[in-house]
C-alpha atoms as a PDB file:
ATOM      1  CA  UNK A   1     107.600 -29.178  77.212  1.00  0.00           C
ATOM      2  CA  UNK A   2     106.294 -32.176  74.552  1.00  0.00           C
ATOM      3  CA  UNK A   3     104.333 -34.993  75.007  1.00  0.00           C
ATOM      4  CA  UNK A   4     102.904 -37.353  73.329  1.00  0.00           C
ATOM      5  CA  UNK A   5     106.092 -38.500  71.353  1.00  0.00           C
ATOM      6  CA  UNK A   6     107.074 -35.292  71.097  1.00  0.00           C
ATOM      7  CA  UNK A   7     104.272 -33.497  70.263  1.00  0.00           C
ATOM      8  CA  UNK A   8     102.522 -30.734  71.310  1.00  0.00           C
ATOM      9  CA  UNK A   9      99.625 -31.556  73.362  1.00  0.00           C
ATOM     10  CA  UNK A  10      95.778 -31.132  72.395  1.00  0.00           C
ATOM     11  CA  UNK A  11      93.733 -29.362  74.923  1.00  0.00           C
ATOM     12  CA  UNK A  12      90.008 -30.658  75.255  1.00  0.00           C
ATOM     13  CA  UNK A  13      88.850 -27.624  74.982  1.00  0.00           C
ATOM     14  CA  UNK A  14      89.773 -27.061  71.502  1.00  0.00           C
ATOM     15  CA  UNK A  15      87.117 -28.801  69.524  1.00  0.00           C
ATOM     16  CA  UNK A  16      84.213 -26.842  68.836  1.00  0.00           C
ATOM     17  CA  UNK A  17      81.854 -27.743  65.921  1.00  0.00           C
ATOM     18  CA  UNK A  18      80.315 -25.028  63.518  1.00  0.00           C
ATOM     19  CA  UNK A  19      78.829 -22.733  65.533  1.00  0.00           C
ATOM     20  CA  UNK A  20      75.224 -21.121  65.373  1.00  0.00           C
ATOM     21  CA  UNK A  21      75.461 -17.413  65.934  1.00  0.00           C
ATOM     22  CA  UNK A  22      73.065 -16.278  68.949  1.00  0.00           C
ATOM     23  CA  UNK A  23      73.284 -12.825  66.957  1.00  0.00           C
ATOM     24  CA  UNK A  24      71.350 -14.680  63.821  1.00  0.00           C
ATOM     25  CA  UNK A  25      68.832 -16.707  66.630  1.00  0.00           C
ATOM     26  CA  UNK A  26      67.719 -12.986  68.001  1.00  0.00           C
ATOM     27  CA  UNK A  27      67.264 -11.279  64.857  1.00  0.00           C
ATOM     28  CA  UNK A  28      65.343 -14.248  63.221  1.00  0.00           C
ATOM     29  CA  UNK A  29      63.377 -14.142  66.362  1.00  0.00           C
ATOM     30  CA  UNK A  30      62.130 -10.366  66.123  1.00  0.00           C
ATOM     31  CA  UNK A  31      61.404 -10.565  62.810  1.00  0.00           C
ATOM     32  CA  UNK A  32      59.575 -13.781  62.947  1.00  0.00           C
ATOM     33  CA  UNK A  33      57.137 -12.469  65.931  1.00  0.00           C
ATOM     34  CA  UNK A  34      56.704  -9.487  63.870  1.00  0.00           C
ATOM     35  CA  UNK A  35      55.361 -11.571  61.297  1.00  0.00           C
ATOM     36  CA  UNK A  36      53.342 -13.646  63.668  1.00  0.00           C
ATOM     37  CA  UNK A  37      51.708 -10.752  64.898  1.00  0.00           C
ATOM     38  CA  UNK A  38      51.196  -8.928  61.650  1.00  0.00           C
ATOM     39  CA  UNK A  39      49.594 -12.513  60.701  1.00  0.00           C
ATOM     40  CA  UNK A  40      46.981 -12.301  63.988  1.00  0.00           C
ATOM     41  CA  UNK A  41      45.717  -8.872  63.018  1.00  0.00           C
ATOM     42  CA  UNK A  42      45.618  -9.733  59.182  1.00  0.00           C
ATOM     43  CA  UNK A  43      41.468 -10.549  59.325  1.00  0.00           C
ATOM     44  CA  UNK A  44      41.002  -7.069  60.333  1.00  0.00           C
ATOM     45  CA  UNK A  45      42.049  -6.124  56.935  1.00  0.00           C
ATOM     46  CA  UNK A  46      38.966  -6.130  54.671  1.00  0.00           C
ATOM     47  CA  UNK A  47      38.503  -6.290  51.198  1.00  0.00           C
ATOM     48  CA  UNK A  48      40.747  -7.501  48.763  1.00  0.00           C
ATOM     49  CA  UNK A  49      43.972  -4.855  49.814  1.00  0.00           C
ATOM     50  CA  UNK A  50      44.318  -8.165  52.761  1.00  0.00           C
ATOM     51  CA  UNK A  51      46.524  -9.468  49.899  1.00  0.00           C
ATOM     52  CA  UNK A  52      48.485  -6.504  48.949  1.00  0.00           C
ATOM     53  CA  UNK A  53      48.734  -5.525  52.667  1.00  0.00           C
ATOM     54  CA  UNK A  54      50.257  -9.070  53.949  1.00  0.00           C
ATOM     55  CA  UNK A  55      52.905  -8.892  50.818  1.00  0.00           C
ATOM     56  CA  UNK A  56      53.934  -5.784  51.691  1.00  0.00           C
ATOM     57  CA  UNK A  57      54.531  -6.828  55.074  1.00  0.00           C
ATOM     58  CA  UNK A  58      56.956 -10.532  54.311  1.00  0.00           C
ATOM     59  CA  UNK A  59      58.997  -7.780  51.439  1.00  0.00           C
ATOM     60  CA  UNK A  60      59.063  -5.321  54.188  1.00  0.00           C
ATOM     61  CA  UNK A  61      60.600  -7.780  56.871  1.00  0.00           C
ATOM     62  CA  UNK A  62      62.401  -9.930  54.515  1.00  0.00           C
ATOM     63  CA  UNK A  63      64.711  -7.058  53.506  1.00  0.00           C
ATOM     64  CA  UNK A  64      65.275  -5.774  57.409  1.00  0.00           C
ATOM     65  CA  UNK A  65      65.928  -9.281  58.132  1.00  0.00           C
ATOM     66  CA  UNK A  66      68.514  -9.705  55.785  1.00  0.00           C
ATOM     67  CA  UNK A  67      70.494  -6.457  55.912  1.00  0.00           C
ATOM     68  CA  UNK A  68      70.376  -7.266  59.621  1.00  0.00           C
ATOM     69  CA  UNK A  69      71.709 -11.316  59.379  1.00  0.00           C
ATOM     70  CA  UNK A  70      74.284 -10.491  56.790  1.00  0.00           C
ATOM     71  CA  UNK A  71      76.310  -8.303  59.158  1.00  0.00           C
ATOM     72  CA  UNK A  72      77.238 -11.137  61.102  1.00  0.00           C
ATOM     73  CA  UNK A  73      77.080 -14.283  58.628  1.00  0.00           C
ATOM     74  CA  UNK A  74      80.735 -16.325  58.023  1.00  0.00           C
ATOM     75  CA  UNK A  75      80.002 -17.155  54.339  1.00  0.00           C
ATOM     76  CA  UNK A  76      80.562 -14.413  51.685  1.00  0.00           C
ATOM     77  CA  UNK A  77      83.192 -16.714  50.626  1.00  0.00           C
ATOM     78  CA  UNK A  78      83.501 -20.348  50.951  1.00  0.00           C
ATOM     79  CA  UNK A  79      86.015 -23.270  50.254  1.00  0.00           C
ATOM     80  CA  UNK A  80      86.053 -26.940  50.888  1.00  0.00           C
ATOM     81  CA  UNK A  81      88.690 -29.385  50.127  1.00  0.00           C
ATOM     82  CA  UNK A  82      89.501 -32.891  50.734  1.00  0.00           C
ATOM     83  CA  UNK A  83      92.718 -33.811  51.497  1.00  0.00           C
ATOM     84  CA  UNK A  84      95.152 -36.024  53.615  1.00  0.00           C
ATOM     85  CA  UNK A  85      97.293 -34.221  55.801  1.00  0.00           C
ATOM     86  CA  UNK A  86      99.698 -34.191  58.637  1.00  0.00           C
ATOM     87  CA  UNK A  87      97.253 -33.562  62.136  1.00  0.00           C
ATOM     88  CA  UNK A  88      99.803 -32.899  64.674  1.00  0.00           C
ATOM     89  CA  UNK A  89     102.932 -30.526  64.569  1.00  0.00           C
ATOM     90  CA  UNK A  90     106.053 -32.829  64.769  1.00  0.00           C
ATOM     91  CA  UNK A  91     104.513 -35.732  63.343  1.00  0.00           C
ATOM     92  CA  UNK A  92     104.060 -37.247  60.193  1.00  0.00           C
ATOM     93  CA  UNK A  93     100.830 -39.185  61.105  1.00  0.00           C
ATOM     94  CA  UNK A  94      98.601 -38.242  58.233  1.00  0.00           C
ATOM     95  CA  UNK A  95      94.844 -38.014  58.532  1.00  0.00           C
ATOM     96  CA  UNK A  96      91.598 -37.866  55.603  1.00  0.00           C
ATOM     97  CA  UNK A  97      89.844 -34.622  56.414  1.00  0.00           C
ATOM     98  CA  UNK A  98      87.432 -31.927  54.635  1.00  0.00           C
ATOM     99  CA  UNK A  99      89.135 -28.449  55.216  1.00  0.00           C
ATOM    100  CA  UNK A 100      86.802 -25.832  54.997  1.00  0.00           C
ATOM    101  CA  UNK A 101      87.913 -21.634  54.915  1.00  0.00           C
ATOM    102  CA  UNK A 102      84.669 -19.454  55.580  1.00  0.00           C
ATOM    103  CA  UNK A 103      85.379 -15.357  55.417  1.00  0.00           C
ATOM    104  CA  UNK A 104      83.084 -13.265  56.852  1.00  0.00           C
ATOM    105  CA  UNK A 105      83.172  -9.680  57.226  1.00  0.00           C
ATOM    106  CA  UNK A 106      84.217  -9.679  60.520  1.00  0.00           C
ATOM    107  CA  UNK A 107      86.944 -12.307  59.684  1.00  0.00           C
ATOM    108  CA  UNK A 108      87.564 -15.866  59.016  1.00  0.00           C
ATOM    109  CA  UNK A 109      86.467 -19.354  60.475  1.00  0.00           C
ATOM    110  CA  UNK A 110      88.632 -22.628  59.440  1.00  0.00           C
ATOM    111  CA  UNK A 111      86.712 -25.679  59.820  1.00  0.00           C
ATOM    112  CA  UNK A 112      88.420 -29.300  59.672  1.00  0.00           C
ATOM    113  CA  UNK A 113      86.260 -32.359  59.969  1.00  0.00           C
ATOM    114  CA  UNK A 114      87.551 -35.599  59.592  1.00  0.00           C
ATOM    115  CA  UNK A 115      86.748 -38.474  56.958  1.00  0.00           C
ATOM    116  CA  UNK A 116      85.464 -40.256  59.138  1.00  0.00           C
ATOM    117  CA  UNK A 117      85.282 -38.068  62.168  1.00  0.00           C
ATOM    118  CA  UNK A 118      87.133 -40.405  64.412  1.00  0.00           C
ATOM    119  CA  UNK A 119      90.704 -41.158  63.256  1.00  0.00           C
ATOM    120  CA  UNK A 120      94.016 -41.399  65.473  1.00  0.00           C
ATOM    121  CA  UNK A 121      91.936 -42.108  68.388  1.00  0.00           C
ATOM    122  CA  UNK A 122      90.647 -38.299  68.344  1.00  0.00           C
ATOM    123  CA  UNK A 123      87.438 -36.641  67.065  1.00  0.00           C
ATOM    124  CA  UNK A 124      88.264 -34.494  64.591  1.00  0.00           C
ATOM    125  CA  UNK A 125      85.533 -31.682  64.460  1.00  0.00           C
ATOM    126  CA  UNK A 126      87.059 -28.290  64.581  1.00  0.00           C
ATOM    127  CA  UNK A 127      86.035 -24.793  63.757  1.00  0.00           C
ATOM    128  CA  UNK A 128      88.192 -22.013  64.700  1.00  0.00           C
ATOM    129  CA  UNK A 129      86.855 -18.055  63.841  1.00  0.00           C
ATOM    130  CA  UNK A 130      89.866 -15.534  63.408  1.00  0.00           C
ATOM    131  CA  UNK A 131      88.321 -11.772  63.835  1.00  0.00           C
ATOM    132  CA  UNK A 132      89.732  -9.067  62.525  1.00  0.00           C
ATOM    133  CA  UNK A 133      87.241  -5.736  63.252  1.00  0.00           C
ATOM    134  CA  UNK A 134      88.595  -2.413  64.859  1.00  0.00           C
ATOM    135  CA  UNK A 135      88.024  -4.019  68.531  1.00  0.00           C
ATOM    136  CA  UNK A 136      89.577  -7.437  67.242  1.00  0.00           C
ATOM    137  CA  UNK A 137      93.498  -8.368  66.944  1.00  0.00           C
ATOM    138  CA  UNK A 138      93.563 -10.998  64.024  1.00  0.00           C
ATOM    139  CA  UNK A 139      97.435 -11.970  64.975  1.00  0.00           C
ATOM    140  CA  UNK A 140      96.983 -12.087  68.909  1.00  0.00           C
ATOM    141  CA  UNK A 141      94.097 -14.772  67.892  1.00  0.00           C
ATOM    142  CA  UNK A 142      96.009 -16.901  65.530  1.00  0.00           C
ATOM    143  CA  UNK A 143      98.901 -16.450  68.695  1.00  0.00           C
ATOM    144  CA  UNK A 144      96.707 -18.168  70.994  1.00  0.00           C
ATOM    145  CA  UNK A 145      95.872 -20.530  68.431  1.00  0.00           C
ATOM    146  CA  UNK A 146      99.209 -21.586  68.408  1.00  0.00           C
ATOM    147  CA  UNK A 147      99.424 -21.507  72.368  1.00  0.00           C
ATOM    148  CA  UNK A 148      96.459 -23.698  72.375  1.00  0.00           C
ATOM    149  CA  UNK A 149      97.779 -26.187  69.597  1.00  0.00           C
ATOM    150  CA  UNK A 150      95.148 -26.594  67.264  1.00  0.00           C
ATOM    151  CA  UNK A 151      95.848 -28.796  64.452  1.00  0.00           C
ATOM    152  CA  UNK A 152      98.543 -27.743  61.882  1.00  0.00           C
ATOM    153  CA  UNK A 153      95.497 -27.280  58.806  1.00  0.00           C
ATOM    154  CA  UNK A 154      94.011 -24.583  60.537  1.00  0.00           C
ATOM    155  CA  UNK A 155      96.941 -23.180  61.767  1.00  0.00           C
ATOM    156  CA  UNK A 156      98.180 -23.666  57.954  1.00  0.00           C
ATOM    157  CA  UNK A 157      94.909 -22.003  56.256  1.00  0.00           C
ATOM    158  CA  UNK A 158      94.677 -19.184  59.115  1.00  0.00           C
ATOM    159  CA  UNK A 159      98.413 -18.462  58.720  1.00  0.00           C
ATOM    160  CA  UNK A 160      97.965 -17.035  54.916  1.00  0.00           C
ATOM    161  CA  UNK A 161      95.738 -13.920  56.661  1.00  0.00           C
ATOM    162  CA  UNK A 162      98.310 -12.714  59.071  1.00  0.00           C
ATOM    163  CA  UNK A 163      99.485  -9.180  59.125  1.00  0.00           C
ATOM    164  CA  UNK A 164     103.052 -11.142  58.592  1.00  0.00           C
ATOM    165  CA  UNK A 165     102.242 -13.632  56.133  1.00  0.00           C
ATOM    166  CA  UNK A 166     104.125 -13.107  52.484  1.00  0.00           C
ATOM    167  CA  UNK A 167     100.024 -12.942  50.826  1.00  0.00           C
ATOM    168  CA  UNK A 168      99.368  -9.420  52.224  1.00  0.00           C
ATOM    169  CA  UNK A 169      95.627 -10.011  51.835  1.00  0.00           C
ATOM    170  CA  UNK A 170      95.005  -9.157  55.917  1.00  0.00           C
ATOM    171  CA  UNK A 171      94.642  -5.572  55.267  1.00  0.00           C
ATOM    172  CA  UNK A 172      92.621  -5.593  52.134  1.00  0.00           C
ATOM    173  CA  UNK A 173      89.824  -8.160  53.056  1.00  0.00           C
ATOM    174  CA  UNK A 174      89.812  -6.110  56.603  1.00  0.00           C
ATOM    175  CA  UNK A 175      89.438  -2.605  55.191  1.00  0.00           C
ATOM    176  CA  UNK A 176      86.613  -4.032  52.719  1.00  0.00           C
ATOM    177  CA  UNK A 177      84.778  -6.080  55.161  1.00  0.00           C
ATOM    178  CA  UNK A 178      84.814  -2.420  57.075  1.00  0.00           C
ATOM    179  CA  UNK A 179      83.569  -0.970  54.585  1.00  0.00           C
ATOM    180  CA  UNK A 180      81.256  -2.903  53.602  1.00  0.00           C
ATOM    181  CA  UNK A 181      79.404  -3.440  56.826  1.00  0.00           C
ATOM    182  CA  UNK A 182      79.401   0.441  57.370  1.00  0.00           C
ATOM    183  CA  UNK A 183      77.432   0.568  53.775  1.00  0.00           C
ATOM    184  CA  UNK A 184      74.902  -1.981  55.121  1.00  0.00           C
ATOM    185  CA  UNK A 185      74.236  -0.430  58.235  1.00  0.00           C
ATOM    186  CA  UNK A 186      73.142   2.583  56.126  1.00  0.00           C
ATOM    187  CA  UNK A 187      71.572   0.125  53.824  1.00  0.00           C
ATOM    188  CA  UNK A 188      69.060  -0.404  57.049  1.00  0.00           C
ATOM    189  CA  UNK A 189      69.030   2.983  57.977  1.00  0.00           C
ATOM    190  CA  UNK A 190      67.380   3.462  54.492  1.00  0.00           C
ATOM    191  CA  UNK A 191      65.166   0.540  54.517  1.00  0.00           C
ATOM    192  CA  UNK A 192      63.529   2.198  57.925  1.00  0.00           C
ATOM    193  CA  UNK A 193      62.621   5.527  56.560  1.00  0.00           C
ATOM    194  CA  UNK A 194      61.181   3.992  53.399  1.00  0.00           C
ATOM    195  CA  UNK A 195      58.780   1.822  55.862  1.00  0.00           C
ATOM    196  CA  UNK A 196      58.090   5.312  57.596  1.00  0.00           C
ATOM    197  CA  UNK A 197      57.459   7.093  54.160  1.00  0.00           C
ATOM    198  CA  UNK A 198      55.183   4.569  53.258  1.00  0.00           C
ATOM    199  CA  UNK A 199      53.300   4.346  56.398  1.00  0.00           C
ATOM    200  CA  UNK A 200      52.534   7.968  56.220  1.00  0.00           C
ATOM    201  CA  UNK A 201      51.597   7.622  52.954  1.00  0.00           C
ATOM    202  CA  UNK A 202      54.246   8.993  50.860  1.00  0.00           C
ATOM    203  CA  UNK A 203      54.596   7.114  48.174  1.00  0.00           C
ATOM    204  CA  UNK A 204      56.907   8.793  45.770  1.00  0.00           C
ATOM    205  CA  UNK A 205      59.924   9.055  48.293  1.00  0.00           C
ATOM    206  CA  UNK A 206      59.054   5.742  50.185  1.00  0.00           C
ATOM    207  CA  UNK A 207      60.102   4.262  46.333  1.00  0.00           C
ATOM    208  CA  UNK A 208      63.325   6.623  46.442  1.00  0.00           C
ATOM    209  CA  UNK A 209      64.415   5.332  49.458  1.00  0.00           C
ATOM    210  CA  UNK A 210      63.938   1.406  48.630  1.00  0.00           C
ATOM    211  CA  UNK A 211      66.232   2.339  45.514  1.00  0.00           C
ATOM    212  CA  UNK A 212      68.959   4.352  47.907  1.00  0.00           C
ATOM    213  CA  UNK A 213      68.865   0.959  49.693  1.00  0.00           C
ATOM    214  CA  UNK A 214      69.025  -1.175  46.675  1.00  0.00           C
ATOM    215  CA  UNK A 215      72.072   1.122  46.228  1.00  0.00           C
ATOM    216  CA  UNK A 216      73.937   0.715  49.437  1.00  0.00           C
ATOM    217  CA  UNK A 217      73.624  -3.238  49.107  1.00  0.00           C
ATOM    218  CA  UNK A 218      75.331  -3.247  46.014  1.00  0.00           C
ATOM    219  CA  UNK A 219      78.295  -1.042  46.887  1.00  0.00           C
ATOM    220  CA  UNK A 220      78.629  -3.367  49.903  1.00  0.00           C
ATOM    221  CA  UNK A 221      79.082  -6.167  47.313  1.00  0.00           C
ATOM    222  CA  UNK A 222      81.425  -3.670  44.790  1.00  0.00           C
ATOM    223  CA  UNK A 223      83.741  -3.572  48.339  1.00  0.00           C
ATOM    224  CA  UNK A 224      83.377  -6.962  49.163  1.00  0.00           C
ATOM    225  CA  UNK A 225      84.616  -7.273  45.197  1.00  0.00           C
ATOM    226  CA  UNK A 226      87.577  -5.866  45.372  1.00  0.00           C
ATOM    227  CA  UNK A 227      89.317  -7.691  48.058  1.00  0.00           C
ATOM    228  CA  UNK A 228      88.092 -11.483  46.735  1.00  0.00           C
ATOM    229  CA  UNK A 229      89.974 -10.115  43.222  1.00  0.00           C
ATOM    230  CA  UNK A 230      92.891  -9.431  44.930  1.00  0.00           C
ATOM    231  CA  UNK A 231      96.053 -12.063  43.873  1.00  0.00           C
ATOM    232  CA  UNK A 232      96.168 -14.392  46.824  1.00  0.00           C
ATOM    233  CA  UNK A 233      99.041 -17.367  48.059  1.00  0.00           C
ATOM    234  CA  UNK A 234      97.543 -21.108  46.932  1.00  0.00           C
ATOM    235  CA  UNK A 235      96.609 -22.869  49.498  1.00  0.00           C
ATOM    236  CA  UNK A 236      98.076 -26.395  48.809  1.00  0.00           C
ATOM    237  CA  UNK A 237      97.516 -29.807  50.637  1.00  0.00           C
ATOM    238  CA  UNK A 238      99.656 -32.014  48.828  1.00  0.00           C
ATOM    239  CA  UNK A 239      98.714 -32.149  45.417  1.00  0.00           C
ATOM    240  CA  UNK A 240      94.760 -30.424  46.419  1.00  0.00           C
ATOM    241  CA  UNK A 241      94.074 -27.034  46.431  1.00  0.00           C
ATOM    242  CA  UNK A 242      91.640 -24.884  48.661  1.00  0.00           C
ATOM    243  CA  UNK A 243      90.158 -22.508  46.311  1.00  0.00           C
ATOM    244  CA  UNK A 244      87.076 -20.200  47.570  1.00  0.00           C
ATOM    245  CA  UNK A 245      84.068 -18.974  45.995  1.00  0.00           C
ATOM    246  CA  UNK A 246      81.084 -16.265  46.655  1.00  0.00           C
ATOM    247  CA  UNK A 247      79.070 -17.778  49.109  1.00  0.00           C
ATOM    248  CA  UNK A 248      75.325 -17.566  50.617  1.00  0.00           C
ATOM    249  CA  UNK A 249      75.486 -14.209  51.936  1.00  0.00           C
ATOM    250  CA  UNK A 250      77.020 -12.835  48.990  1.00  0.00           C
ATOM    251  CA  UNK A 251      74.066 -14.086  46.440  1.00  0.00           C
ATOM    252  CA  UNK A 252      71.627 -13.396  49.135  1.00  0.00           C
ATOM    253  CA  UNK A 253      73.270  -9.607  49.724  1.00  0.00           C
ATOM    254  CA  UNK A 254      72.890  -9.304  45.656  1.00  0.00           C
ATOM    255  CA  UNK A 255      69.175 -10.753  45.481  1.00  0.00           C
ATOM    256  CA  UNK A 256      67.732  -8.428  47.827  1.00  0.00           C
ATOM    257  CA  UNK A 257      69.194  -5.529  46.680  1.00  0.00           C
ATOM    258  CA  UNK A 258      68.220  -6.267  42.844  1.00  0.00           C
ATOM    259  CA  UNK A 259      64.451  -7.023  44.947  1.00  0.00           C
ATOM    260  CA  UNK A 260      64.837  -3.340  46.706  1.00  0.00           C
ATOM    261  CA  UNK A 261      65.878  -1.819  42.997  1.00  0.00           C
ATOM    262  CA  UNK A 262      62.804  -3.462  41.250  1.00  0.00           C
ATOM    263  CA  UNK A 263      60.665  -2.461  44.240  1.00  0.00           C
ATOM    264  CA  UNK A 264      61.754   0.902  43.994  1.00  0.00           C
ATOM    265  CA  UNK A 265      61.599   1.497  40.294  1.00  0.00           C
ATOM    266  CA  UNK A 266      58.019  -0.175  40.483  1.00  0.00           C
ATOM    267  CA  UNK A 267      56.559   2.638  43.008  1.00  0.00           C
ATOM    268  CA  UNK A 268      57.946   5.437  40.788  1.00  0.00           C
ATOM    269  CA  UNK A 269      57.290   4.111  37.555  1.00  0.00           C
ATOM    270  CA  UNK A 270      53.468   3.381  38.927  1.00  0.00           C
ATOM    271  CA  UNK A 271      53.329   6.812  40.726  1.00  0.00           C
ATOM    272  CA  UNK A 272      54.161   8.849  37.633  1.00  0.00           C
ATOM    273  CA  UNK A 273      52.091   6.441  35.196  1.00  0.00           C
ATOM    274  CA  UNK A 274      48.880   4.525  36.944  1.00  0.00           C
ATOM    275  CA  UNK A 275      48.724   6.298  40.685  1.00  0.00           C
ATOM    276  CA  UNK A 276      45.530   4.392  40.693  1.00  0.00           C
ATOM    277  CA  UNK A 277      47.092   1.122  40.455  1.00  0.00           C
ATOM    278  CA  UNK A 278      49.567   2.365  43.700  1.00  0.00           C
ATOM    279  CA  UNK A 279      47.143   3.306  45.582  1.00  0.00           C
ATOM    280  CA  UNK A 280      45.204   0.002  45.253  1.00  0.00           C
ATOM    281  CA  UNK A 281      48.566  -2.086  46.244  1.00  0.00           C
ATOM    282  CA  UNK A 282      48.864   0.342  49.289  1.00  0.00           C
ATOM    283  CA  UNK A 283      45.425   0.169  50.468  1.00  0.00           C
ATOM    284  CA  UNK A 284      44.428   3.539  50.015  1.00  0.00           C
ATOM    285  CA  UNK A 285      40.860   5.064  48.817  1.00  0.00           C
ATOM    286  CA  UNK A 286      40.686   6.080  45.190  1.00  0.00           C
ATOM    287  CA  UNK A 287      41.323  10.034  45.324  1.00  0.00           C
ATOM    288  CA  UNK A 288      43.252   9.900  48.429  1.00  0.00           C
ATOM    289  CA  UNK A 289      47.137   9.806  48.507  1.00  0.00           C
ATOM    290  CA  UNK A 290      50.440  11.739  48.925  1.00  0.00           C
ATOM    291  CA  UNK A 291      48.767  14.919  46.664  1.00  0.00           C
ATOM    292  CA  UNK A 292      45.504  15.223  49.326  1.00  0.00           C
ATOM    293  CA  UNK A 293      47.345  15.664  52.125  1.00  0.00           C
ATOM    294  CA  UNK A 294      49.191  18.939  50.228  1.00  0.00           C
ATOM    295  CA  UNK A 295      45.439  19.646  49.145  1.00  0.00           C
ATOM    296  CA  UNK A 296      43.894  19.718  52.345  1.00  0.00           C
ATOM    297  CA  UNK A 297      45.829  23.309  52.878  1.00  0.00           C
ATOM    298  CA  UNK A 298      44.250  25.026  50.074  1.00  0.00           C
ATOM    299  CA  UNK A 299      40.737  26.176  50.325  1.00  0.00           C
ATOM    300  CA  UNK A 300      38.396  26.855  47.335  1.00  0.00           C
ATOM    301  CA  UNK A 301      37.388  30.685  47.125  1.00  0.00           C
ATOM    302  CA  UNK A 302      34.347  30.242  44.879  1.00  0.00           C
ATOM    303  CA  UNK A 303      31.698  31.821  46.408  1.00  0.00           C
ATOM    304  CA  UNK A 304      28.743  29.525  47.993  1.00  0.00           C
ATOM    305  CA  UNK A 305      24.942  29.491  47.465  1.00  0.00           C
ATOM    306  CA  UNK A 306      24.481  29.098  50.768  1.00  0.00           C
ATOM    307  CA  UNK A 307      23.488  32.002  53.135  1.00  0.00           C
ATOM    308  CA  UNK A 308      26.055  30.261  55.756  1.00  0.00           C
ATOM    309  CA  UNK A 309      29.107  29.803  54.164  1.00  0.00           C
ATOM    310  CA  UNK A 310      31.649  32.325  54.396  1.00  0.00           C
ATOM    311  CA  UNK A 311      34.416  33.965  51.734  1.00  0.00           C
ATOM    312  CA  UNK A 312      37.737  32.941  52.886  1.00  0.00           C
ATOM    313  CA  UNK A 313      40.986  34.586  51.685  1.00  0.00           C
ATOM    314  CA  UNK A 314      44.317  34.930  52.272  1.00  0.00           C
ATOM    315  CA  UNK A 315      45.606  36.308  55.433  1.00  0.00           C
ATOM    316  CA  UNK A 316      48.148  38.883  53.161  1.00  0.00           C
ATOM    317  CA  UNK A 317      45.028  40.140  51.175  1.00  0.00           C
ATOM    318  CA  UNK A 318      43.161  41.979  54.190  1.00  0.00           C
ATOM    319  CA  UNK A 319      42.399  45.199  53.967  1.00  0.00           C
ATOM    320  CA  UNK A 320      40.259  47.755  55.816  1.00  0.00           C
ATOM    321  CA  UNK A 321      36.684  47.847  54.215  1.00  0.00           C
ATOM    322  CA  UNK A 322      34.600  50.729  54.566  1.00  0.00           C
ATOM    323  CA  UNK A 323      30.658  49.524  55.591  1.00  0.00           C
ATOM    324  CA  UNK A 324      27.724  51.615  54.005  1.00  0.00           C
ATOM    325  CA  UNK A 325      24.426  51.023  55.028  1.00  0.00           C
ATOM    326  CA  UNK A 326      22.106  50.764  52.413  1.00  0.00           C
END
C-alpha cells in the first residue's frame, strides 16, 4: 500500500534529533560528586601537599571518567556533507540537507538535518543509531528501518554497513569495535588497582599500572586502526562525497593514554632517581614510604644500654642454654 503519490508513508514517530546518552549523564554524574566531595574535605588537607593532593585527585577521576564515557560515545569517526538529495523513495522531490555518519563502537548513527530544517512541508531532523554488538542484529535494524520508511539518505549511508552490502566493512568495524571495548574495560580494570596501589602507598607498582593502562588505551586505538584503514565503497550524493575522519573520542582515547604513559614513566623515573620528590607529590613524611612498611618487619639486634630492653633473635636460631649461677 502507497500514499502520498505513491510514496511510502512517514511515520511520526520517526524523527528523533541527536540523542544524549543517559549512559554518559550517569557516569558524568558519579564522577562529578566524587569531585564535589573530594572538594568539601580538601581544607582538611594541611600544608602545602593540599595542592599535590587535589591534582592527584581531577588526574585520578579524569582518566576513570574517560575510559568509562568512551565505551559508549558515537564519534570515533565522523563525516558531514552537504548535499541535495532525493527525501522520499519513489520521488524525485529533492531536498538541501547536512548528512552526517557517526561510528561508534557499538555501531553507527546517520544523522540528516535539513538546510533549513523545514522543507517539503516536513521537519527534517533525523538521527537513526544502527548497533551491531554480540546482543545487537545490525541487518534486522536497518530491516525495520526500511519497514518504518525513513528517508532514502539514511537508508542510503546505513545500507553500505550491511552484512549484504558489496563494501564488506560490517564484519571488520564490528570485530574491532569488540575488541576494542574489551581492551578498555581492562584499561579501567588497570586504572583501579593503580588508585589502590597508590592509596596504600605503593608507589613503584601504582606507576606500573598507570603505564599497563596507558597501554591498553592505545591498543584500543591500534584496533580501532585497522578497521578505519580498511578500503571502503564512496559514499556519493550527486557529485559530494561523505568522507569520515577520527573523531572526539578517538583524540580524547589517544590523549589520556599518552597522560597515563607520562604519569607512569614520571612515578618510576622519580622513584628510582629523587624518592624524596615522590613522596612530597604523594603526601607522605620524609623517611616514610613503600621501603618502611618492608622495614617495619626487621628488628635491629644491637644490643641496648638499657637494663630493660631485651635481645631479640630469630625464631630458627633458638637453642637450649645451659644457666650457671655465678
Amino acid at each position: 500500500m502507497t500514499l502520498w503519490n505513491g510514496s511510502f508513508p512517514f511515520y511520526p514517530d520517526t524523527n528523533a534529533c541527536f540523542p544524549f546518552d543517559t549512559r554518559w549523564a550517569i557516569i558524568i554524574s558519579v564522577f562529578l560528586s566524587l569531585l564535589a566531595t573530594f572538594i568539601i574535605i580538601l581544607p582538611g588537607i594541611r600544608g602545602r601537599g593540599r595542592l599535590f593532593w587535589f591534582l592527584r585527585v581531577v588526574m585520578g577521576l579524569f582518566v576513570g571518567a574517560v575510559v568509562l564515557t568512551i565505551q559508549f560515545t558515537r564519534d570515533w569517526e565522523t563525516g558531514w556533507v552537504t548535499a541535495n538529495t532525493s527525501y522520499k523513495s519513489f520521488s524525485h522531490t529533492l531536498v538541501s540537507a547536512d548528512i552526517g555518519l557517526h561510528i561508534g563502537l557499538a555501531g553507527v548513527n546517520v544523522t540528516l538535518v535539513g538546510n533549513p530544517v523545514n522543507q517539503v512541508n516536513e521537519t527534517i531532523n533525523y538521527n537513526e543509531h544502527f548497533a551491531w554488538s554480540f546482543d545487537a542484529d545490525y541487518d534486522h535494524s536497518y530491516g525495520e528501518g526500511l519497514e518504518k520508511g525513513l528517508p532514502s539518505p539514511i537508508l542510503y549511508v546505513a545500507e553500505k554497513f550491511t552484512t549484504q552490502s558489496p563494501c564488506s566493512v560490517h564484519r571488520q568495524y564490528r570485530i574491532s569495535g569488540h575488541y576494542a571495548s574489551l581492551t578498555l574495560w581492562m584499561a579501567f580494570c588497570t586504572w583501579l588497582i593503580s588508585i589502590l596501589l597508590f592509596s596504600m602507598p605503593i608507589l613503584l607498582y601504582g606507576g606500573y599500572m598507570l603505564l599497563l593502562t596507558a597501554a591498553l588505551m592505545l591498543f584500543s586505538l591500534l584496533f580501532f586502526f585497522t578497521a578505519r584503514n580498511t578500503p571502503k565503497c564512496p559514499i556519493q550524493f550527486g557529485p559530494a562525497s561523505l568522507k569520515t575522519d577520527y573523531g572526539g573520542s578517538f583524540w580524547l582515547t589517544l590523549t589520556t593514554g599518552l597522560l597515563c604513559l607520562l604519569l607512569g614513566l614520571g612515578v618510576i623515573i622519580l622513584n628510582s632517581m629523587q624518592p624524596e620528590k615522590l613522596k612530597l607529590v604523594f603526601n607522605l613524611d620524609e623517611g616514610k614510604g613503600e621501603e618502611e612498611v618492608w622495614d617495619k618487619f626487621y628488628l635491629s639486634a644491637e644490643p641496648s644500654s638499657s637494663a630493660q630492653d631485651v635481645l631479640m633473635v630469630p625464631l630458627g636460631e633458638l637453642c637450649e642454654v645451659t644457666a650457671t649461677q655465678l
